[in-house]
PDB file of N, CA and C in Angstrom:
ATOM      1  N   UNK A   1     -38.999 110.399  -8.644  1.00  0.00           N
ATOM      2  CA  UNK A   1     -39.454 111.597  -7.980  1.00  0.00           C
ATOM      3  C   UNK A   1     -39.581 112.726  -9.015  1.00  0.00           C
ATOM      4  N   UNK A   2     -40.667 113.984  -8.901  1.00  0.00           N
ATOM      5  CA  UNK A   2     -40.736 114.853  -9.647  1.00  0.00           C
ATOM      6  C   UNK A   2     -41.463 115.917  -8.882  1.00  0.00           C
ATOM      7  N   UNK A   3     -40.073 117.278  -9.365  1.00  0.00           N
ATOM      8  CA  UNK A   3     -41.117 118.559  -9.515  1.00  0.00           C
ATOM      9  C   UNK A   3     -41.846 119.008 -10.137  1.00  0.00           C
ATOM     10  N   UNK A   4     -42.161 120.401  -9.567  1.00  0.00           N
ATOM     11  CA  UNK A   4     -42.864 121.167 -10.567  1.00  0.00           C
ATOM     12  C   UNK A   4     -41.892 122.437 -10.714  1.00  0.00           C
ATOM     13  N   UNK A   5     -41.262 122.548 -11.955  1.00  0.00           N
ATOM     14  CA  UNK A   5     -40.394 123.175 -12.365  1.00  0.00           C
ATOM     15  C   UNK A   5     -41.550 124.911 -12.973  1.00  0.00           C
ATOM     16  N   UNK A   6     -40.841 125.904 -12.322  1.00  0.00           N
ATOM     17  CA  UNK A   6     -41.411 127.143 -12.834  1.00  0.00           C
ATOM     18  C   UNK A   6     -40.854 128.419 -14.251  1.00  0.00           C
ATOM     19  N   UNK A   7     -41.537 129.092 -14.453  1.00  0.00           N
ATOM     20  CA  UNK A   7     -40.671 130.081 -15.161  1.00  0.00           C
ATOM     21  C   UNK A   7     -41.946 131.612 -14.889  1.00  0.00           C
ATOM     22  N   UNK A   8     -40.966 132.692 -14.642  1.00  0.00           N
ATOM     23  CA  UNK A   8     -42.287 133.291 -13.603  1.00  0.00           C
ATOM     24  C   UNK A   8     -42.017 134.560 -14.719  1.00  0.00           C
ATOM     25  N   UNK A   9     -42.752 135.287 -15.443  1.00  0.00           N
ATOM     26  CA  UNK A   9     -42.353 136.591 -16.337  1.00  0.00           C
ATOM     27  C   UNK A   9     -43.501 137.685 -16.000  1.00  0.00           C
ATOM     28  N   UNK A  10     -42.582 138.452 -15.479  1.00  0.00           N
ATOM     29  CA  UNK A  10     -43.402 139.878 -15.281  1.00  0.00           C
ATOM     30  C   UNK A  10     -43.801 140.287 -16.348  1.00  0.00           C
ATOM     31  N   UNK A  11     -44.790 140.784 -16.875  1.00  0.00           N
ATOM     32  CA  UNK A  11     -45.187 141.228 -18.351  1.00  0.00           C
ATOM     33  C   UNK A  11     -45.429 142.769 -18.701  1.00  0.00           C
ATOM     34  N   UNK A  12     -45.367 143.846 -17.483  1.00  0.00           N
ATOM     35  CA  UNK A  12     -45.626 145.120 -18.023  1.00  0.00           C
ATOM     36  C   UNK A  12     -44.738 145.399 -16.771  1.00  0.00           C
ATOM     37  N   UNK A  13     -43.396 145.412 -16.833  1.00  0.00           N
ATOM     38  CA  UNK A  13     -43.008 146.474 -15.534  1.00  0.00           C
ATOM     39  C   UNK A  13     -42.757 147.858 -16.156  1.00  0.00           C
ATOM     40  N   UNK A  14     -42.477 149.101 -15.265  1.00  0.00           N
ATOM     41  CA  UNK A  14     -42.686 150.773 -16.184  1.00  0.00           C
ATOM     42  C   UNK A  14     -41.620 150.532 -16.721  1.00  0.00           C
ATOM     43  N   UNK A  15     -40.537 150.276 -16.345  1.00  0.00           N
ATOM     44  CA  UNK A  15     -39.104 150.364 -16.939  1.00  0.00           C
ATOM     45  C   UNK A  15     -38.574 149.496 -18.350  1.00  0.00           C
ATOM     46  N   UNK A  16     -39.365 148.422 -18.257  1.00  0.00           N
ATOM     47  CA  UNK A  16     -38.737 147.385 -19.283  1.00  0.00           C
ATOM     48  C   UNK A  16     -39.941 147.110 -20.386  1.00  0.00           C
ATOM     49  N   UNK A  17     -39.320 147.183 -21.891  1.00  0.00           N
ATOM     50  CA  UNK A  17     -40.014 147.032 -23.165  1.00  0.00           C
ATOM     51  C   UNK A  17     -40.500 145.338 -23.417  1.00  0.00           C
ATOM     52  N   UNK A  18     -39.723 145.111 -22.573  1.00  0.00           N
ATOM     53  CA  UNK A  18     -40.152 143.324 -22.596  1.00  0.00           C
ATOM     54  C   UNK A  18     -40.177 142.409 -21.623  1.00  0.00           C
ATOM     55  N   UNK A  19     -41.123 141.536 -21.681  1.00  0.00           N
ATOM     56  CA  UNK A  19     -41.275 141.099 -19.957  1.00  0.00           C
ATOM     57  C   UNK A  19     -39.724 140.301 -19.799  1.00  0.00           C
ATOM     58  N   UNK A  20     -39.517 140.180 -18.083  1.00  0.00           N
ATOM     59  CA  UNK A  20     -38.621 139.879 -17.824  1.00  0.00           C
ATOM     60  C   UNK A  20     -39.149 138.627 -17.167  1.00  0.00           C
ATOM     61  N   UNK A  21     -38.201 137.688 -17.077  1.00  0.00           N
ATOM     62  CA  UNK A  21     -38.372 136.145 -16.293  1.00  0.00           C
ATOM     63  C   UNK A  21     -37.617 135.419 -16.089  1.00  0.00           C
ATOM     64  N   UNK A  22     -37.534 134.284 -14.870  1.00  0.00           N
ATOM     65  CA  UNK A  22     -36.981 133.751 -14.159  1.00  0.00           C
ATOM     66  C   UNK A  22     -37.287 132.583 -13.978  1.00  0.00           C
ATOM     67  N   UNK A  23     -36.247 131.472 -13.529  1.00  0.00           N
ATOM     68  CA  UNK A  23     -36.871 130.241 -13.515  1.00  0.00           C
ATOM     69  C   UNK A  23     -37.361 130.038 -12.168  1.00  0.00           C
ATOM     70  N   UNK A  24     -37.639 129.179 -11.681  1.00  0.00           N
ATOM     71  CA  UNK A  24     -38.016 128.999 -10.498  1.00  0.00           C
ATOM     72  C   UNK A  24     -38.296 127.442 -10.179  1.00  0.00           C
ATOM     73  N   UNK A  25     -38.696 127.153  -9.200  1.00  0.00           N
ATOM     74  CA  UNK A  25     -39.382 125.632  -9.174  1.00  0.00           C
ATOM     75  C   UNK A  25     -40.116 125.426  -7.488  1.00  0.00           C
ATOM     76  N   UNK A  26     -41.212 124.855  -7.517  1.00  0.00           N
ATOM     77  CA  UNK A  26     -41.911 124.759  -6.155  1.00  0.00           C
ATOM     78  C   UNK A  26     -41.214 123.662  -4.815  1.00  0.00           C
ATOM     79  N   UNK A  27     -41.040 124.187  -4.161  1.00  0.00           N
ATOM     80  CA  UNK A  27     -40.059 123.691  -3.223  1.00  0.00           C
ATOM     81  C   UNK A  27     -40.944 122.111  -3.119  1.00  0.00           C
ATOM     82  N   UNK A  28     -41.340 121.303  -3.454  1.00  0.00           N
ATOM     83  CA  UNK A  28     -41.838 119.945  -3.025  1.00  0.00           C
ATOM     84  C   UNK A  28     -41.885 119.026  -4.028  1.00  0.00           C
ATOM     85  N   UNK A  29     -41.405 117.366  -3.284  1.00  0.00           N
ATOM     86  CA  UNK A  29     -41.216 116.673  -4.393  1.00  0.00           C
ATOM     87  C   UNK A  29     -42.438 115.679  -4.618  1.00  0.00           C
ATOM     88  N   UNK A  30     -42.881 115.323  -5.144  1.00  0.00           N
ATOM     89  CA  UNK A  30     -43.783 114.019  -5.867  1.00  0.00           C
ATOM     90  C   UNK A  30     -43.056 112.333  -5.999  1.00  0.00           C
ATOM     91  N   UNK A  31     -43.890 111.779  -6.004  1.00  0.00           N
ATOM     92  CA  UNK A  31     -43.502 110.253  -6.323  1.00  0.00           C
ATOM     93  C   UNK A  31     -43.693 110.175  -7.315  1.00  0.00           C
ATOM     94  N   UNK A  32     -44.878 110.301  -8.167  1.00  0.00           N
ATOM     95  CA  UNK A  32     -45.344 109.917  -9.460  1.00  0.00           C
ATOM     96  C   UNK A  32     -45.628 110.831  -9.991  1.00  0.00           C
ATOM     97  N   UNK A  33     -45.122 110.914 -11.506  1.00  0.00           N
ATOM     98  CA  UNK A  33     -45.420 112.152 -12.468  1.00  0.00           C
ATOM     99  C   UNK A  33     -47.130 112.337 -12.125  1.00  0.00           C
ATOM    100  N   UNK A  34     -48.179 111.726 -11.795  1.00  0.00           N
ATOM    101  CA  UNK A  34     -49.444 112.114 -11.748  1.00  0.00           C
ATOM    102  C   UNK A  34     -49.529 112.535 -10.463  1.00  0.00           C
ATOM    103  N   UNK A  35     -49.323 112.275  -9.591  1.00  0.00           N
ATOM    104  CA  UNK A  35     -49.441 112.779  -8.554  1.00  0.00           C
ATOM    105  C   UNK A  35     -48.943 114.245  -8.696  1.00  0.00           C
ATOM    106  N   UNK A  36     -47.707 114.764  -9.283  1.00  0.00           N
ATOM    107  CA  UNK A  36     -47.570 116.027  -9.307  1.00  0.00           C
ATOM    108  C   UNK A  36     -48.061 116.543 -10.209  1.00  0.00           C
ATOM    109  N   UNK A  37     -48.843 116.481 -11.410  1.00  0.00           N
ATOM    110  CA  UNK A  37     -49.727 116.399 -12.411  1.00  0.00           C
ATOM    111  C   UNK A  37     -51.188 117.018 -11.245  1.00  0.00           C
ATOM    112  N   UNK A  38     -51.305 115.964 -10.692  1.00  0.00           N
ATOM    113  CA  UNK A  38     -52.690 116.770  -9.810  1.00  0.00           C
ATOM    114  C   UNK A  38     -52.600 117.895  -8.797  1.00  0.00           C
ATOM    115  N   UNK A  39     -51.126 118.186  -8.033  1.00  0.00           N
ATOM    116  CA  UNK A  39     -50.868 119.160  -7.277  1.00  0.00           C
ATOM    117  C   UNK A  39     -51.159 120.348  -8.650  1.00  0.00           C
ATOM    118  N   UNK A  40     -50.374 120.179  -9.329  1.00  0.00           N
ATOM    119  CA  UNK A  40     -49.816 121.585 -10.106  1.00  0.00           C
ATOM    120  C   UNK A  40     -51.335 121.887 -11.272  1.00  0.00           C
ATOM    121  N   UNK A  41     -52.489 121.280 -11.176  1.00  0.00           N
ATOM    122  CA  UNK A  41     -53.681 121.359 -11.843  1.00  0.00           C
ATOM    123  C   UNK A  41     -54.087 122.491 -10.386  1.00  0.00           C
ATOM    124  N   UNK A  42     -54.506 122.084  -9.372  1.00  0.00           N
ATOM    125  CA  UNK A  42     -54.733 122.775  -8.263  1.00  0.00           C
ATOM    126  C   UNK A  42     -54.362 123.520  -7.856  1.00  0.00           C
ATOM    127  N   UNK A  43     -52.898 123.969  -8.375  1.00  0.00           N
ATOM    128  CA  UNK A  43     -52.080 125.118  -8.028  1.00  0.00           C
ATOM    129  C   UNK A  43     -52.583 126.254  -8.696  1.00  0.00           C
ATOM    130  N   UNK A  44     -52.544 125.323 -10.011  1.00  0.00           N
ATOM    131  CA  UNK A  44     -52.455 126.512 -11.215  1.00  0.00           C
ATOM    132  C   UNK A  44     -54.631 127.359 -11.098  1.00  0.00           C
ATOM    133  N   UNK A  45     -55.384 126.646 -10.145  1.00  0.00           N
ATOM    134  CA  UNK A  45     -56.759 126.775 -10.297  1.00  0.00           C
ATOM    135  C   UNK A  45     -56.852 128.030  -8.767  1.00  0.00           C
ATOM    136  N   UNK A  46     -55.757 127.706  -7.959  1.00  0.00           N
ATOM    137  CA  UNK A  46     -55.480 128.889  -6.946  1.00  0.00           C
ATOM    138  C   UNK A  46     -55.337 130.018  -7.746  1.00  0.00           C
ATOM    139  N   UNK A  47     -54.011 130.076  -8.418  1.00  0.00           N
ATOM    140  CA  UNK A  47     -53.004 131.273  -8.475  1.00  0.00           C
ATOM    141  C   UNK A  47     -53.614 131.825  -9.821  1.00  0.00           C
ATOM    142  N   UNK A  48     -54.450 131.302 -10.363  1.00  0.00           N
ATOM    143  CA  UNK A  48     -54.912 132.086 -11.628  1.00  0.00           C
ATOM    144  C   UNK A  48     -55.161 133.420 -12.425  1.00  0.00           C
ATOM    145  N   UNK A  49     -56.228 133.658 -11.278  1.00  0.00           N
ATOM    146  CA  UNK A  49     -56.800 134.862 -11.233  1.00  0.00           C
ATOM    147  C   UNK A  49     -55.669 135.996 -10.581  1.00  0.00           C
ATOM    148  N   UNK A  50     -55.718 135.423  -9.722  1.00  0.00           N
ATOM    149  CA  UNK A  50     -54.562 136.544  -9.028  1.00  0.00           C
ATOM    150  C   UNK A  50     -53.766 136.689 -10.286  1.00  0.00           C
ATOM    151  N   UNK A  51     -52.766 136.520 -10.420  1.00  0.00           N
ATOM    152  CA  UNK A  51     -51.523 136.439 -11.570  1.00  0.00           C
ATOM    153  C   UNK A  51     -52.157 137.334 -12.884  1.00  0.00           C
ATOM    154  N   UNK A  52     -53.213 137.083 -13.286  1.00  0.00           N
ATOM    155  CA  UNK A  52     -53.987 137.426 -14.418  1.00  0.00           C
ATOM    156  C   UNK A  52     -53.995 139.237 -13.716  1.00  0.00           C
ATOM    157  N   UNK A  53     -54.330 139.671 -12.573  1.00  0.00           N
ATOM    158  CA  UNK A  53     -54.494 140.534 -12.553  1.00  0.00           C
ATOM    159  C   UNK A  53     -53.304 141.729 -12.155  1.00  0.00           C
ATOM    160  N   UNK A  54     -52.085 140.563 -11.768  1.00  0.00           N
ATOM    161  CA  UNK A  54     -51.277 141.146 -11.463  1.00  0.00           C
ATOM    162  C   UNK A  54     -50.368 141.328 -12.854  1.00  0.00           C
ATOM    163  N   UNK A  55     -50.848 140.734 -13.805  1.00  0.00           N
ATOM    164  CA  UNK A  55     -50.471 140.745 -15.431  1.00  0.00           C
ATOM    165  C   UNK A  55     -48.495 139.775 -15.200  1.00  0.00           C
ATOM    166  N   UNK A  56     -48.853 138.893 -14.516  1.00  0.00           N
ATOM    167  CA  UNK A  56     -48.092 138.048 -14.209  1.00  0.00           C
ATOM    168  C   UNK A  56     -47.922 136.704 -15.037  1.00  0.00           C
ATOM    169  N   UNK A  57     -47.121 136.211 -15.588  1.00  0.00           N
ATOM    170  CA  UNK A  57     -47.179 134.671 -16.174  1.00  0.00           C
ATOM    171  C   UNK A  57     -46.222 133.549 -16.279  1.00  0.00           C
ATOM    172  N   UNK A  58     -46.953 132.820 -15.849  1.00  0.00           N
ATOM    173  CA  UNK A  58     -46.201 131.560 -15.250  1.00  0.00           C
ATOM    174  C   UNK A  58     -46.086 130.208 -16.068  1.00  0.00           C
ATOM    175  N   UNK A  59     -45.293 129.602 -16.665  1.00  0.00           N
ATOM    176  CA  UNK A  59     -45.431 128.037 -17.212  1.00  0.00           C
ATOM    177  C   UNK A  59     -44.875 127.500 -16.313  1.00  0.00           C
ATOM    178  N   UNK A  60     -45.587 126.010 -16.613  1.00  0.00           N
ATOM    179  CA  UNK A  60     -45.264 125.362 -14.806  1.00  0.00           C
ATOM    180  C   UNK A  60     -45.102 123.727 -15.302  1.00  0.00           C
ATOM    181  N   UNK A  61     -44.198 122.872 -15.257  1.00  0.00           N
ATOM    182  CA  UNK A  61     -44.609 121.380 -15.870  1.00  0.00           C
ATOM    183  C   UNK A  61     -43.842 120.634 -14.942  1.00  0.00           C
ATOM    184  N   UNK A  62     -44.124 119.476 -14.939  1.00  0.00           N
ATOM    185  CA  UNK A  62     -43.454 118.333 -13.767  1.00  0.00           C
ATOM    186  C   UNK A  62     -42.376 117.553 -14.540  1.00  0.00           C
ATOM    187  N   UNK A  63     -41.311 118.203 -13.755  1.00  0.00           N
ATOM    188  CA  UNK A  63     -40.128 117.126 -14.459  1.00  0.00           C
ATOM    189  C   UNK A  63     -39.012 116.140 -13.169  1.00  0.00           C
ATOM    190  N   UNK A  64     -38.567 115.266 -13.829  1.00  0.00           N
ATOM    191  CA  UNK A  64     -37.981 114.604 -12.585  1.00  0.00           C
ATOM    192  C   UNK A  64     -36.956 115.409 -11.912  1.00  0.00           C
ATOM    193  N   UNK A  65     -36.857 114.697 -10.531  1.00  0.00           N
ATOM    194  CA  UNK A  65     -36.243 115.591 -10.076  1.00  0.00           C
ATOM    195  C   UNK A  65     -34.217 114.739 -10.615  1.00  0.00           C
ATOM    196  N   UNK A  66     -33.385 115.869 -10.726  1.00  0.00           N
ATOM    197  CA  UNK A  66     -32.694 115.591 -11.236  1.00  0.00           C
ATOM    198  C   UNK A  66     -31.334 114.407 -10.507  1.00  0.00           C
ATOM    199  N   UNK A  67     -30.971 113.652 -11.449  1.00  0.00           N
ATOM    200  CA  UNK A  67     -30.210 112.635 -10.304  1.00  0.00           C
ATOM    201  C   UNK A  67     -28.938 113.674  -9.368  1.00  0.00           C
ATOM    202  N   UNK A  68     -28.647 113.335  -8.529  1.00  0.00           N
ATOM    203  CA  UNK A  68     -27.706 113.870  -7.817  1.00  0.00           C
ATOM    204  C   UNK A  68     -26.156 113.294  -7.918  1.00  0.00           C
ATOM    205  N   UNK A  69     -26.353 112.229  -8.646  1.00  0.00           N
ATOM    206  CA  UNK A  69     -25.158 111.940  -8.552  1.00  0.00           C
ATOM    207  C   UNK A  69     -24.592 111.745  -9.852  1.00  0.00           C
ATOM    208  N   UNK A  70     -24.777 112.863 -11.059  1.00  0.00           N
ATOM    209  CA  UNK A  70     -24.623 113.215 -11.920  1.00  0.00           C
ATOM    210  C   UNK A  70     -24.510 114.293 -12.047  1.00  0.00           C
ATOM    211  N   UNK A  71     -23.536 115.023 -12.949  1.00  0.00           N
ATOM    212  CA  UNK A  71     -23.158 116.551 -13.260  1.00  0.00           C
ATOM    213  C   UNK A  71     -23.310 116.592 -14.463  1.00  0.00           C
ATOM    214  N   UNK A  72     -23.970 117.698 -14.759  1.00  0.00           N
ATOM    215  CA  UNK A  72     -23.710 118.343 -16.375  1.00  0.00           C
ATOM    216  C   UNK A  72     -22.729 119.375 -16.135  1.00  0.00           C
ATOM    217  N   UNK A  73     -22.138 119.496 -17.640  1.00  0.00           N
ATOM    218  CA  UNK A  73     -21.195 120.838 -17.948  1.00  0.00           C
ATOM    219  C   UNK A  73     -21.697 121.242 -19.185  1.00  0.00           C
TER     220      UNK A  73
END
C-alpha cells in the first residue's frame, strides 16, 4: 500500500523572512506505487495554478504506507 506523502511551504507570509512548512500527507491509500503515481500526476495538474498564485509550494511523492506493527525511536 502507498501514500502520497506532502510537505506544504508558504513562501511570502508579511511576518516571516523565510517560508514556513509542514508536512502533511493526502488522506487515501493506493495498492500500487503506480496507481498512486497516476492519482498524484492529476492532483498535482488540479492544484497547480491555484498554489502558483497563492505563491504556495508543495512536494508531493508516493511512499509506502508505513508498517504498523513496527516502531521507530
Amino acid at each position: 500500500m502507498y501514500f502520497i506523502q506532502v510537505m506544504i511551504c508558504f513562501l511570502q507570509l508579511a511576518s516571516a523572512t523565510t517560508p514556513i512548512c509542514f508536512p502533511s500527507a493526502i488522506p487515501l491509500e493506493y495498492k500500487t506505487i503506480e496507481e498512486c503515481k497516476v492519482s498524484l500526476d492529476s492532483l498535482i495538474k488540479l492544484i497547480d495554478e491555484d498554489l502558483k498564485g497563492r505563491k504556495v509550494s508543495m512536494v508531493m511523492r508516493c511512499v509506502p504506507v508505513p508498517n504498523k506493527n513496527t516502531t521507530s525511536i
